[in-house]
N, C-alpha and C. Protein backbone atom coordinates (compact mmCIF):
# COMPACT_ATOMS: atom_id res chain seq x y z
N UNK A 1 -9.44 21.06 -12.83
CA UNK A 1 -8.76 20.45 -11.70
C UNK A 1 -9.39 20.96 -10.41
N UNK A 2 -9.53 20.17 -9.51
CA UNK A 2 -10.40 20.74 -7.69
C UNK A 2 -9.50 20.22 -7.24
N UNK A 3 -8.87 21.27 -6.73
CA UNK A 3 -8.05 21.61 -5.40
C UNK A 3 -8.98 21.71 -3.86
N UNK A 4 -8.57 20.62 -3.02
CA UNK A 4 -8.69 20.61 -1.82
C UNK A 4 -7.14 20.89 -1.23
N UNK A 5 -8.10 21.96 0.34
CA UNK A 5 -6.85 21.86 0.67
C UNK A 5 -6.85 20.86 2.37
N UNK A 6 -6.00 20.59 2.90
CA UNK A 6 -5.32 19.73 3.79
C UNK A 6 -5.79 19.99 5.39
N UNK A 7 -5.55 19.54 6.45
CA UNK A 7 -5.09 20.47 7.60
C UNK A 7 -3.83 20.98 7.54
N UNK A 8 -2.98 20.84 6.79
CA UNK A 8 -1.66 21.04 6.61
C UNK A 8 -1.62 22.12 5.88
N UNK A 9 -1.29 23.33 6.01
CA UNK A 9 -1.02 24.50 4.88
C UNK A 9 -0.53 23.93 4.17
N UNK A 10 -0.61 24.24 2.23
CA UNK A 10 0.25 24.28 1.76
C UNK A 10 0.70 22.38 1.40
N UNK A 11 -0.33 21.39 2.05
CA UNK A 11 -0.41 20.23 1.22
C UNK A 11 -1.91 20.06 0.57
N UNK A 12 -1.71 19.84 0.04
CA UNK A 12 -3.12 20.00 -1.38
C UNK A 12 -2.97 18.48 -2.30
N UNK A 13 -4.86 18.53 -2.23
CA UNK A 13 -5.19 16.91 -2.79
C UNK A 13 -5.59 17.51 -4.45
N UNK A 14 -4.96 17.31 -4.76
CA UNK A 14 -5.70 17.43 -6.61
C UNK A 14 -6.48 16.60 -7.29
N UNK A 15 -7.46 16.67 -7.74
CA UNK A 15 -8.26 15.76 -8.64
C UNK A 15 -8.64 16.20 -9.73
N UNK A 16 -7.86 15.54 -10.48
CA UNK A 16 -8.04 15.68 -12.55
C UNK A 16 -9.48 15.41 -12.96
N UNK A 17 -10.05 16.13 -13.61
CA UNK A 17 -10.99 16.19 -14.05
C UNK A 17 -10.28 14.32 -15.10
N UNK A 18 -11.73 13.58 -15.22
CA UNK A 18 -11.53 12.72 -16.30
C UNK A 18 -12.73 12.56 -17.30
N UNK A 19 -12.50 12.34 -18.43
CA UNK A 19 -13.17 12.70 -19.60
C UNK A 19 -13.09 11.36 -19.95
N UNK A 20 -14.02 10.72 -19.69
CA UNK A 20 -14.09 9.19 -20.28
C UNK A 20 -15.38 9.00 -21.28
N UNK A 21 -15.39 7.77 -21.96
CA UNK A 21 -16.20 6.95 -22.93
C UNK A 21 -16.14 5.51 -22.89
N UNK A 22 -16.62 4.77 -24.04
CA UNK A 22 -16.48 3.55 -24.28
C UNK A 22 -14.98 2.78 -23.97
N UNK A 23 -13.87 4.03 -24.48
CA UNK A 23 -12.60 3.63 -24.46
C UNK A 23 -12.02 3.40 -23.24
N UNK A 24 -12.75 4.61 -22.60
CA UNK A 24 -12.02 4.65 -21.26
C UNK A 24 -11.66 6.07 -20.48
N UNK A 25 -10.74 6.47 -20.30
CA UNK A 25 -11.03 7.88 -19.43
C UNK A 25 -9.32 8.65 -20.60
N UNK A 26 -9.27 9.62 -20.31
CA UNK A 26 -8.64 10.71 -20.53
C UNK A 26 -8.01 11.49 -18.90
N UNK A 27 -7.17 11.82 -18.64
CA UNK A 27 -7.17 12.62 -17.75
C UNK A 27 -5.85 13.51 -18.06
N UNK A 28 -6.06 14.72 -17.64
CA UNK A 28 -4.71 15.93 -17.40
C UNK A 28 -4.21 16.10 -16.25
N UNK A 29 -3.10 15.23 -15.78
CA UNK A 29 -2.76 15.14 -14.17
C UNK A 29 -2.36 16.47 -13.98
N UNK A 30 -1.86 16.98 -14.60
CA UNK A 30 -0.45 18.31 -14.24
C UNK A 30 -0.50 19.32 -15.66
N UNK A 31 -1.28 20.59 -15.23
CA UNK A 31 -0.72 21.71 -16.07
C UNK A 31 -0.34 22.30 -15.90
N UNK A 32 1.25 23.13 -15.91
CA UNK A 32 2.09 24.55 -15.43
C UNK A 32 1.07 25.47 -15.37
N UNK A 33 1.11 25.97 -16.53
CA UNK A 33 0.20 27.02 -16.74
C UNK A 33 -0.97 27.30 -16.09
N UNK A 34 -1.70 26.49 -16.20
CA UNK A 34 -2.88 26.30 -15.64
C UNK A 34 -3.05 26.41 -13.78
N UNK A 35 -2.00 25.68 -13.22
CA UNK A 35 -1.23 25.41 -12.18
C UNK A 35 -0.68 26.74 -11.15
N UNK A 36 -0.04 27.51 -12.65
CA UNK A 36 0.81 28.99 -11.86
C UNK A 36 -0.89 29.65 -11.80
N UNK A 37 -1.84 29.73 -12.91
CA UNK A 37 -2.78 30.78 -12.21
C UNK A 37 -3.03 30.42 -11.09
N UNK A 38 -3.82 29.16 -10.70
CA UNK A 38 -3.99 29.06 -8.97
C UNK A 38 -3.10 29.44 -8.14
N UNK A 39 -1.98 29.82 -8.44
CA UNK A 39 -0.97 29.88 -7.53
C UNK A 39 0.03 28.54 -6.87
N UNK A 40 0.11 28.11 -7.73
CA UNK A 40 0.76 26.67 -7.61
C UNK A 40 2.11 27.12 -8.54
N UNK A 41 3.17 27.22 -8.81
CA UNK A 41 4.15 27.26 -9.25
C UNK A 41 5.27 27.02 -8.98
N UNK A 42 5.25 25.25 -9.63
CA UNK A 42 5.84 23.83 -9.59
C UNK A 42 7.08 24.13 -10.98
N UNK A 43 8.24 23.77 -10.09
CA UNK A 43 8.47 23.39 -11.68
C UNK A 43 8.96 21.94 -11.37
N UNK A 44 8.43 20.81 -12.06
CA UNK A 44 8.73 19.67 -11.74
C UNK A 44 10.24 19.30 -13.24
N UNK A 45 10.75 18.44 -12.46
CA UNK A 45 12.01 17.98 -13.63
C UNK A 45 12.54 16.64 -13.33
N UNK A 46 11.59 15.89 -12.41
CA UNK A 46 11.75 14.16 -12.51
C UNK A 46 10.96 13.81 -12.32
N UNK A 47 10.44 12.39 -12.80
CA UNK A 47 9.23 11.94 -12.49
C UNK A 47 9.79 9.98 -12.24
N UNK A 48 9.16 9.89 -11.40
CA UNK A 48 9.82 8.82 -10.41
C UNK A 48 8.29 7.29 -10.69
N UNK A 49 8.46 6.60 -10.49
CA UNK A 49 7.40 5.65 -10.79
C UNK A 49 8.17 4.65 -10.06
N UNK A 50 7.10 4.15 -8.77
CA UNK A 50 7.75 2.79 -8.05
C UNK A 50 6.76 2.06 -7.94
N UNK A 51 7.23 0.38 -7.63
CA UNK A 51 5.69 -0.44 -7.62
C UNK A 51 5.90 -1.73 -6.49
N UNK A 52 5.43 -1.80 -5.36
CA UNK A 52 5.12 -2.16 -4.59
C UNK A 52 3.88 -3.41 -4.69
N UNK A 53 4.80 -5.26 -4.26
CA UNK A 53 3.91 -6.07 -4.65
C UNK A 53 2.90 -6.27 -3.43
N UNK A 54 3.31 -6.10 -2.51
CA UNK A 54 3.23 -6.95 -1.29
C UNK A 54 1.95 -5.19 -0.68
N UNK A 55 0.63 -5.81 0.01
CA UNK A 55 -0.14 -5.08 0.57
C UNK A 55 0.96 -4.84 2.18
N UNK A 56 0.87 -3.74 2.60
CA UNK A 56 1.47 -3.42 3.63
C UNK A 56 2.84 -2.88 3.48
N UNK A 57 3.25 -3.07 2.31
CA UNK A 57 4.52 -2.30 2.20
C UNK A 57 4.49 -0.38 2.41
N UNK A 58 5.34 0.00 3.00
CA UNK A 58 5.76 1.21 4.02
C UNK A 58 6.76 1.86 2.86
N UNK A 59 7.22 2.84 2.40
CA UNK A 59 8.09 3.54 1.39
C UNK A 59 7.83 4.93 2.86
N UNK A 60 9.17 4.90 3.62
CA UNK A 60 9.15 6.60 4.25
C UNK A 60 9.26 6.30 5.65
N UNK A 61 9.32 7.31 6.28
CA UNK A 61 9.27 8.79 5.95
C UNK A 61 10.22 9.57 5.56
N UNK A 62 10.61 10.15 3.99
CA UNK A 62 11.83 10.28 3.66
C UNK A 62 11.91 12.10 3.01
N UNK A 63 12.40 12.31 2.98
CA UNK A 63 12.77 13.75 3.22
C UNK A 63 13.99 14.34 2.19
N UNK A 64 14.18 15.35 1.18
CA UNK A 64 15.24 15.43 0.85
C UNK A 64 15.95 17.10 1.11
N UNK A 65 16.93 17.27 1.28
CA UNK A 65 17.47 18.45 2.79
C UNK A 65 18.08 19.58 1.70
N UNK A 66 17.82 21.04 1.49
CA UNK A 66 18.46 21.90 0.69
C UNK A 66 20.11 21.41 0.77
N UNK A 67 20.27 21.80 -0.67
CA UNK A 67 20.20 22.80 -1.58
C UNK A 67 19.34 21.94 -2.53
N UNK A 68 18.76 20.52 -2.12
CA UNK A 68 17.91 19.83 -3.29
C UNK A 68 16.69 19.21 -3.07
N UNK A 69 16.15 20.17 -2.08
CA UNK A 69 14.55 19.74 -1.18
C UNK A 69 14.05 19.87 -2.43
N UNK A 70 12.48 18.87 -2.20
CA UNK A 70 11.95 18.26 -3.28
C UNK A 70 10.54 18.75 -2.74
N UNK A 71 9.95 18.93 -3.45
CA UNK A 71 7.94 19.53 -3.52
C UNK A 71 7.81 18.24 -4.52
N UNK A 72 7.00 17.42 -4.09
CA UNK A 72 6.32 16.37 -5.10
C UNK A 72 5.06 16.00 -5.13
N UNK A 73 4.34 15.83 -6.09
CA UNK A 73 3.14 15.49 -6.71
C UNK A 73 2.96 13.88 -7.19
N UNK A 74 2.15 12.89 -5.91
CA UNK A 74 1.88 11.83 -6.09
C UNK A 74 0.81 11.15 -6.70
N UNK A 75 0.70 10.64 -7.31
CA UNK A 75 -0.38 9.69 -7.39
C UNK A 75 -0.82 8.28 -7.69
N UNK A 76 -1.47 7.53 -8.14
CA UNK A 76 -1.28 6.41 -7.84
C UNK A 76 -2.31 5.87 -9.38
N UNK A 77 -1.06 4.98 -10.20
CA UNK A 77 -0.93 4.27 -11.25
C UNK A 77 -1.61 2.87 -11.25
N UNK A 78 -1.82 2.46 -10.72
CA UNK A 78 -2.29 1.18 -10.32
C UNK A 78 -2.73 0.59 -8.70
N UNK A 79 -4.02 0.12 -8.11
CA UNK A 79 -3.68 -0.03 -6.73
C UNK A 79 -4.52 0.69 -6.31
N UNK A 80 -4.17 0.84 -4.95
CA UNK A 80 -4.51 1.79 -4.02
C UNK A 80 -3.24 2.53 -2.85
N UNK A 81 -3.38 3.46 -2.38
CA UNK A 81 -2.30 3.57 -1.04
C UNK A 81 -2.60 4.46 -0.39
N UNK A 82 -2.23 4.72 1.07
CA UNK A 82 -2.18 5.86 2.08
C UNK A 82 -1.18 6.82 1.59
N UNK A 83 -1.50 7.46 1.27
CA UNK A 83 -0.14 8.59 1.60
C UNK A 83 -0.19 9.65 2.67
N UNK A 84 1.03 10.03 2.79
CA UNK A 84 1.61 10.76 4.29
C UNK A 84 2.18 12.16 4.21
N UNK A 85 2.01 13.18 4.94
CA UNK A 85 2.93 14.36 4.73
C UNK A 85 2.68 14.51 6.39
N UNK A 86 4.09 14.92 6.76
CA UNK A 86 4.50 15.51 8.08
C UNK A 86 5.39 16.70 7.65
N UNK A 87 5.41 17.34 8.64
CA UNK A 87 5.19 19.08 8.70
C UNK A 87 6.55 18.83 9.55
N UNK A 88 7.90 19.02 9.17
CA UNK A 88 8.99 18.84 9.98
C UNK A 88 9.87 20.93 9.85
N UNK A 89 8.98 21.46 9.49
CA UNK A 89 9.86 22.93 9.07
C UNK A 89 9.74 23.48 10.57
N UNK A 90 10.85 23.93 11.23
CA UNK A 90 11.25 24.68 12.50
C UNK A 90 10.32 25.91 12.45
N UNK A 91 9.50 25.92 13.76
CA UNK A 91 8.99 26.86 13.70
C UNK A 91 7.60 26.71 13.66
N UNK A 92 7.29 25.98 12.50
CA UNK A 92 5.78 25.77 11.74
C UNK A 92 4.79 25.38 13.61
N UNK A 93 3.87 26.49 13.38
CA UNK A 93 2.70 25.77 14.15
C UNK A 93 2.23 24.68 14.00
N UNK A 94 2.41 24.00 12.85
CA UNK A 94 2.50 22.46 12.89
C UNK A 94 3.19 21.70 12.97
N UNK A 95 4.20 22.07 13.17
CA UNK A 95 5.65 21.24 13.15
C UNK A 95 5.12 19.48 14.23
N UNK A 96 5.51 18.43 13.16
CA UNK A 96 4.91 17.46 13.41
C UNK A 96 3.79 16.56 13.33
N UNK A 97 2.79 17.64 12.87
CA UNK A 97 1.57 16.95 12.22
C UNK A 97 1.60 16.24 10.84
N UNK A 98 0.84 15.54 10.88
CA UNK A 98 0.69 14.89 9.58
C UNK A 98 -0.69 14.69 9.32
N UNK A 99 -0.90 14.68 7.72
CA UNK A 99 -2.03 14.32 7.06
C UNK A 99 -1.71 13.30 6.06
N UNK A 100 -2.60 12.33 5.57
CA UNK A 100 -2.84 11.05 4.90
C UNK A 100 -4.38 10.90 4.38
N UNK A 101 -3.96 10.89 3.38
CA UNK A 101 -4.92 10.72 1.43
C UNK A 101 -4.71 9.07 1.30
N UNK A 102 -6.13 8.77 1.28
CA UNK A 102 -5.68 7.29 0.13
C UNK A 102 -5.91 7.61 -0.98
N UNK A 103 -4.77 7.22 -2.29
CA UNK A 103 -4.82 7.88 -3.25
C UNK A 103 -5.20 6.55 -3.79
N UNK A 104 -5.88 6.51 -5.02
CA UNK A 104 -6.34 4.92 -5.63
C UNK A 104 -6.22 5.05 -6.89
N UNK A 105 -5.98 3.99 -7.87
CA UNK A 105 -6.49 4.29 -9.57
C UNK A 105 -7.72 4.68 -9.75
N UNK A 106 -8.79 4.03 -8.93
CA UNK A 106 -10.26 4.29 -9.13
C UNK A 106 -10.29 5.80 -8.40
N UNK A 107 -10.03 6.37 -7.36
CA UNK A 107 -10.64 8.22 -7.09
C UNK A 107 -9.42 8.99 -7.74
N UNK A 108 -8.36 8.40 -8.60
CA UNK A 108 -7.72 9.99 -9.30
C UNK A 108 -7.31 10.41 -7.97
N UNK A 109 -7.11 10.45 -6.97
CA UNK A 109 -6.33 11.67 -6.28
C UNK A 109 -5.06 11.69 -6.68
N UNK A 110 -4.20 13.11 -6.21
CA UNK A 110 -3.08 13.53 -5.68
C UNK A 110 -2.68 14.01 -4.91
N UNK A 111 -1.83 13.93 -4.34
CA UNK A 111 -1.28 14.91 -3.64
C UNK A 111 -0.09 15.56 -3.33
N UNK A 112 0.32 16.94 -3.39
CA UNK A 112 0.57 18.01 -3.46
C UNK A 112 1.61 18.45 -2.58
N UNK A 113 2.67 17.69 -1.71
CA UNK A 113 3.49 17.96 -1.07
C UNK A 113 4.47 19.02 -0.63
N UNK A 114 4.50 20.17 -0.84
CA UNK A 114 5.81 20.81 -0.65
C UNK A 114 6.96 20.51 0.07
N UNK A 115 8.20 21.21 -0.45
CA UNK A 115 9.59 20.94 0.50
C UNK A 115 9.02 21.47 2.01
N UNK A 116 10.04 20.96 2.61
CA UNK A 116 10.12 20.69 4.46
C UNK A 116 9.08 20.10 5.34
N UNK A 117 8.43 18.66 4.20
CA UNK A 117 7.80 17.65 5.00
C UNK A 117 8.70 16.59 4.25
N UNK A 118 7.85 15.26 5.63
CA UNK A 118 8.28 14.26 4.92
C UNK A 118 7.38 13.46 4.59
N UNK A 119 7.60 12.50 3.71
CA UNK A 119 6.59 11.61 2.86
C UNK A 119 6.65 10.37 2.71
N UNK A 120 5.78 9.80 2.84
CA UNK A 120 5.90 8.19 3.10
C UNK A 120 4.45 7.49 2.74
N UNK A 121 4.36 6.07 2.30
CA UNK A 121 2.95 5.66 2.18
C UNK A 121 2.87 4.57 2.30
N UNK A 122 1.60 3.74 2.57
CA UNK A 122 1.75 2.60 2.76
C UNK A 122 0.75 1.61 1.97
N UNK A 123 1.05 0.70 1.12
CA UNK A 123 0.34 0.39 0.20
C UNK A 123 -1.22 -0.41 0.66
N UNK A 124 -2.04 -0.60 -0.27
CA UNK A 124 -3.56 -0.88 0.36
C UNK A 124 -3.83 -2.22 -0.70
N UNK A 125 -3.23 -2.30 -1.74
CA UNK A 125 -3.50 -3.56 -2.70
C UNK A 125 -2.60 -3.97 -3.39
N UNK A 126 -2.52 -5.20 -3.81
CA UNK A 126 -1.62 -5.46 -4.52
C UNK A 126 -0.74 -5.01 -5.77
N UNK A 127 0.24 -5.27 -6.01
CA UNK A 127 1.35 -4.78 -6.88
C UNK A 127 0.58 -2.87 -7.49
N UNK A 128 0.96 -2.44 -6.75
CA UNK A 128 0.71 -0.93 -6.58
C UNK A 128 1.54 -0.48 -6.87
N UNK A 129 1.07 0.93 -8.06
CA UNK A 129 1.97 1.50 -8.62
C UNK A 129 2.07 3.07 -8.06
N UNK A 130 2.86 3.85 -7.52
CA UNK A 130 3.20 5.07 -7.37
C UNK A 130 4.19 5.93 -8.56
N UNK A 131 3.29 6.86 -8.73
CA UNK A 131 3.92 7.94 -9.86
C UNK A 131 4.20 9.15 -9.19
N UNK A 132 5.29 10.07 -8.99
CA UNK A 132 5.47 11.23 -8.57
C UNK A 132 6.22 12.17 -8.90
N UNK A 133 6.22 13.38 -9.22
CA UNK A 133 6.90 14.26 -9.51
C UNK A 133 7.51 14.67 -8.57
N UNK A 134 9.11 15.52 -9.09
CA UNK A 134 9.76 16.11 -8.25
C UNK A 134 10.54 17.37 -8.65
N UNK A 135 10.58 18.50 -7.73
CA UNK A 135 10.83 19.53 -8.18
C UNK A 135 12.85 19.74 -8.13
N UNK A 136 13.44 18.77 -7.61
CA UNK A 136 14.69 18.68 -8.04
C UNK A 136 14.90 17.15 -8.08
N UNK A 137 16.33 17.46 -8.44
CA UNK A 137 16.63 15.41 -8.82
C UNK A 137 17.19 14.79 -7.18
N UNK A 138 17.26 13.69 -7.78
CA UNK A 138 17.68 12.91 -6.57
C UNK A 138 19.13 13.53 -6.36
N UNK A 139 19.23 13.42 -5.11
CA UNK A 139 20.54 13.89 -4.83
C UNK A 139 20.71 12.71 -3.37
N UNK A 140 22.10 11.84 -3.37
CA UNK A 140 21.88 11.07 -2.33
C UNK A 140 22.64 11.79 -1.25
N UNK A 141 23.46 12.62 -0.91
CA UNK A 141 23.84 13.20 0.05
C UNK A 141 23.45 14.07 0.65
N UNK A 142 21.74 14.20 0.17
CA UNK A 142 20.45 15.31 0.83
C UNK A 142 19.54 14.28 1.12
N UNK A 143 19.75 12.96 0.99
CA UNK A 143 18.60 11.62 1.32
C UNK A 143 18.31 11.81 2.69
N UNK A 144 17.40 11.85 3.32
CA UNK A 144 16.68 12.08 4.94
C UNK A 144 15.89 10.89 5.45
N UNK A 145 16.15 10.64 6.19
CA UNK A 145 14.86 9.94 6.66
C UNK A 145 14.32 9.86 8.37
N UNK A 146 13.12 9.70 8.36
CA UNK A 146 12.64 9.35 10.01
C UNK A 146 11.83 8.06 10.35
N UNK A 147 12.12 7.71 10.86
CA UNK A 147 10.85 6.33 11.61
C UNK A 147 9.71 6.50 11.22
N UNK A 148 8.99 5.73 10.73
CA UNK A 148 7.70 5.51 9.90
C UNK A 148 6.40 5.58 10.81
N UNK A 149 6.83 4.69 12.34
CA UNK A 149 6.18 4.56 13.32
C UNK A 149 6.38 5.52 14.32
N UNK A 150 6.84 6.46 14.21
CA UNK A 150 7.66 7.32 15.60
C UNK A 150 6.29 7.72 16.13
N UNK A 151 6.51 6.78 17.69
CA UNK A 151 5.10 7.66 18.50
C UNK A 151 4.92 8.83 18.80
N UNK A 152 6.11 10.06 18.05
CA UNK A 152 5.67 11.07 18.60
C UNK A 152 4.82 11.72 17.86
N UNK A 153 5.17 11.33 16.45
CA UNK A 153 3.89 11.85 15.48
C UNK A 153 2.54 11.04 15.28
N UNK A 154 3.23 9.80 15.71
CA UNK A 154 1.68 8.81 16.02
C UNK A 154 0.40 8.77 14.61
N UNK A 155 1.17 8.44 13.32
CA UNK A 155 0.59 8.21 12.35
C UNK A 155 -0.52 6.77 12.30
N UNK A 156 -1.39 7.12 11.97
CA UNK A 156 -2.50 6.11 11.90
C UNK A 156 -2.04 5.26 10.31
N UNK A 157 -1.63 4.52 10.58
CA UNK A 157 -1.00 4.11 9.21
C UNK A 157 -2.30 3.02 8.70
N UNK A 158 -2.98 2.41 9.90
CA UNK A 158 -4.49 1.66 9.29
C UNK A 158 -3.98 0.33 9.28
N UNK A 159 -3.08 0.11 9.60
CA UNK A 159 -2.95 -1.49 10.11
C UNK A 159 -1.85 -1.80 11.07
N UNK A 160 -1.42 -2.97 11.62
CA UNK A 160 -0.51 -3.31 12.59
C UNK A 160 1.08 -3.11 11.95
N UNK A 161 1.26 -1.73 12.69
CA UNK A 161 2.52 -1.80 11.67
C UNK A 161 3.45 -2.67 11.87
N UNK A 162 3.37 -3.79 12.96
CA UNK A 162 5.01 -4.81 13.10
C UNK A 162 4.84 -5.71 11.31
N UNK A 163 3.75 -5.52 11.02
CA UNK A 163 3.61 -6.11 10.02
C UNK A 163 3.89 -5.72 8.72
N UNK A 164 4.25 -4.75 8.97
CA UNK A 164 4.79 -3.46 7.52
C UNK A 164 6.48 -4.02 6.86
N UNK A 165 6.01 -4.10 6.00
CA UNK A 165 7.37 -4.53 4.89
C UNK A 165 8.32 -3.11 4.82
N UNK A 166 9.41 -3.57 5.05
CA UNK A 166 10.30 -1.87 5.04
C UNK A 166 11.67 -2.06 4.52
N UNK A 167 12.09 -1.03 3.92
CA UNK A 167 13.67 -1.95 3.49
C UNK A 167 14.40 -1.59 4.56
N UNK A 168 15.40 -1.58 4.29
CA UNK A 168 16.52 -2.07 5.64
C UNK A 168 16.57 -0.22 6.06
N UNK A 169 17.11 0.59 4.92
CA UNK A 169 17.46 2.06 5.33
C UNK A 169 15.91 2.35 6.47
N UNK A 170 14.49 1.82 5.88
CA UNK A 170 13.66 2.84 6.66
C UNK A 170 13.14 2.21 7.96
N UNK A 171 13.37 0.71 8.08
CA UNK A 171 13.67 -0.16 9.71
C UNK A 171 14.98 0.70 10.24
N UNK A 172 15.76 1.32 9.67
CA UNK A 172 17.09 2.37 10.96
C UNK A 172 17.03 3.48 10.82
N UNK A 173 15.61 4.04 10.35
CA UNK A 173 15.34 5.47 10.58
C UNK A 173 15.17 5.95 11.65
N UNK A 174 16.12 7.38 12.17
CA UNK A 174 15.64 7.49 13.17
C UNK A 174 14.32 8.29 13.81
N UNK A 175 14.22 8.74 15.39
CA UNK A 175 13.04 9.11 15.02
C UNK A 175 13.28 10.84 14.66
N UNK A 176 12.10 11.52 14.73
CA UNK A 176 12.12 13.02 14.33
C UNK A 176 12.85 13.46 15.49
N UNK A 177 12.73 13.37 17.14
CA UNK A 177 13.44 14.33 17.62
C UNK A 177 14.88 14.03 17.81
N UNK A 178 15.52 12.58 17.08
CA UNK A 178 16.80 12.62 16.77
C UNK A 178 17.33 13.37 15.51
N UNK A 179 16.74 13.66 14.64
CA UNK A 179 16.82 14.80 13.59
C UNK A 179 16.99 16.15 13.96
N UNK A 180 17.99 16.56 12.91
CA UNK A 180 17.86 18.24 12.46
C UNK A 180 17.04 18.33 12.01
N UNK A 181 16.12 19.25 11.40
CA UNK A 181 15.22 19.38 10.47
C UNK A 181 16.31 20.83 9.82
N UNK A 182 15.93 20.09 8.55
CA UNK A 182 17.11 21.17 7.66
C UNK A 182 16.31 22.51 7.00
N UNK A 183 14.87 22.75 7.82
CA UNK A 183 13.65 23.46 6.99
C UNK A 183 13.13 23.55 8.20
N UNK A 184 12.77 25.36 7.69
CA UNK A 184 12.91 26.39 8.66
C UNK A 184 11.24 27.45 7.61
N UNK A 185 10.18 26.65 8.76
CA UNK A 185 8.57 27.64 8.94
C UNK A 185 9.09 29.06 8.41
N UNK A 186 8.30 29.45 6.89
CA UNK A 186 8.65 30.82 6.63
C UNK A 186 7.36 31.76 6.81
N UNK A 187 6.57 31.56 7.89
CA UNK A 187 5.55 31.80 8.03
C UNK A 187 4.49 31.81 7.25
N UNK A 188 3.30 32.36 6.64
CA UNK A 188 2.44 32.31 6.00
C UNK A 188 2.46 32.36 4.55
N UNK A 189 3.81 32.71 4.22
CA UNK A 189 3.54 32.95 2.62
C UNK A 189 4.29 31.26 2.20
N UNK A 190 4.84 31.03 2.99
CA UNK A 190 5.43 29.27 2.80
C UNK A 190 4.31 28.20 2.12
């Protein structure tokens, strides 16, 4: 597995080695073990799969708030897509930045999210599939969200966003500095 890492501490692009032939490829998205030696120690316990028909569709920026903040591991099943991490933890010298991976079926990426960002992506081809792990379950009374477009973080999303498909919850997101942020910069070892 090659671990890149981000401008973002602590968000990391993974790429599975793939072992292909005549048949086709092999790949090992996710090993614990393997995982805790680098110092990665995930414990994932849902795995989420959504699929997006329409090019331009927007999923985010969505966030989930202790006692059931979520670290998730994306990647992409079919398709292509942008994906997003913003840095919303109080404190963080980055608080507000964001970085964005196009993750595709053809380059294998992932990426590597930890709790106290938020995450969002925006699809690049048709009927696109997203796969992701999560390190707790859904919980809807920790559901978060912020404006997809908020000029203050000024995400390059790569196309005209009036044109972005959104469901109704993430068109009345508000923006970040109408938010709490429920995640609090634990300095360097975070």
């Amino acid at each position: 597995m090659q671990i890149e890492e981000t401008v973002l501490p602590g968000v990391l692009i993974l790429v599975p080695q793939r072992h292909g032939d005549a048949r086709g490829f092999f790949s090992e998205s996710w090993n614990r073990a393997r995982m805790a030696a680098q110092g990665l120690d995930y414990d994932f316990v849902q795995d989420n799969h959504s699929l997006s028909g329409r090019v331009g569709t927007v999923r985010g920026l969505h966030y989930q708030s202790p006692p059931h903040a979520q670290a998730k591991l994306v990647r992409c099943g079919r398709g292509a897509f942008l994906d997003v991490a913003v840095d919303i933890r109080k404190g963080s010298p980055t608080f507000g930045a964001w970085v964005g991976v196009e993750l595709s079926f053809e380059n294998g990426k992932q990426l590597l999210i930890p709790e106290g960002f938020l995450h969002g992506f925006v699809t690049r081809a048709p009927d696109t599939e997203i796969i992701y792990k999560c390190t707790d379950y859904y919980a809807p009374e920790c559901d978060g969200a912020v404006r997809f477009d908020d000029p203050e973080i000024g995400i390059d999303w790569g196309m005209d966003t009036s044109g972005a498909v959104l469901s109704e919850k993430d068109a009345a997101a508000p923006l970040l500095k109408d938010v709490e942020s429920p995640f609090t910069w634990q300095g360097e070892a975070a």
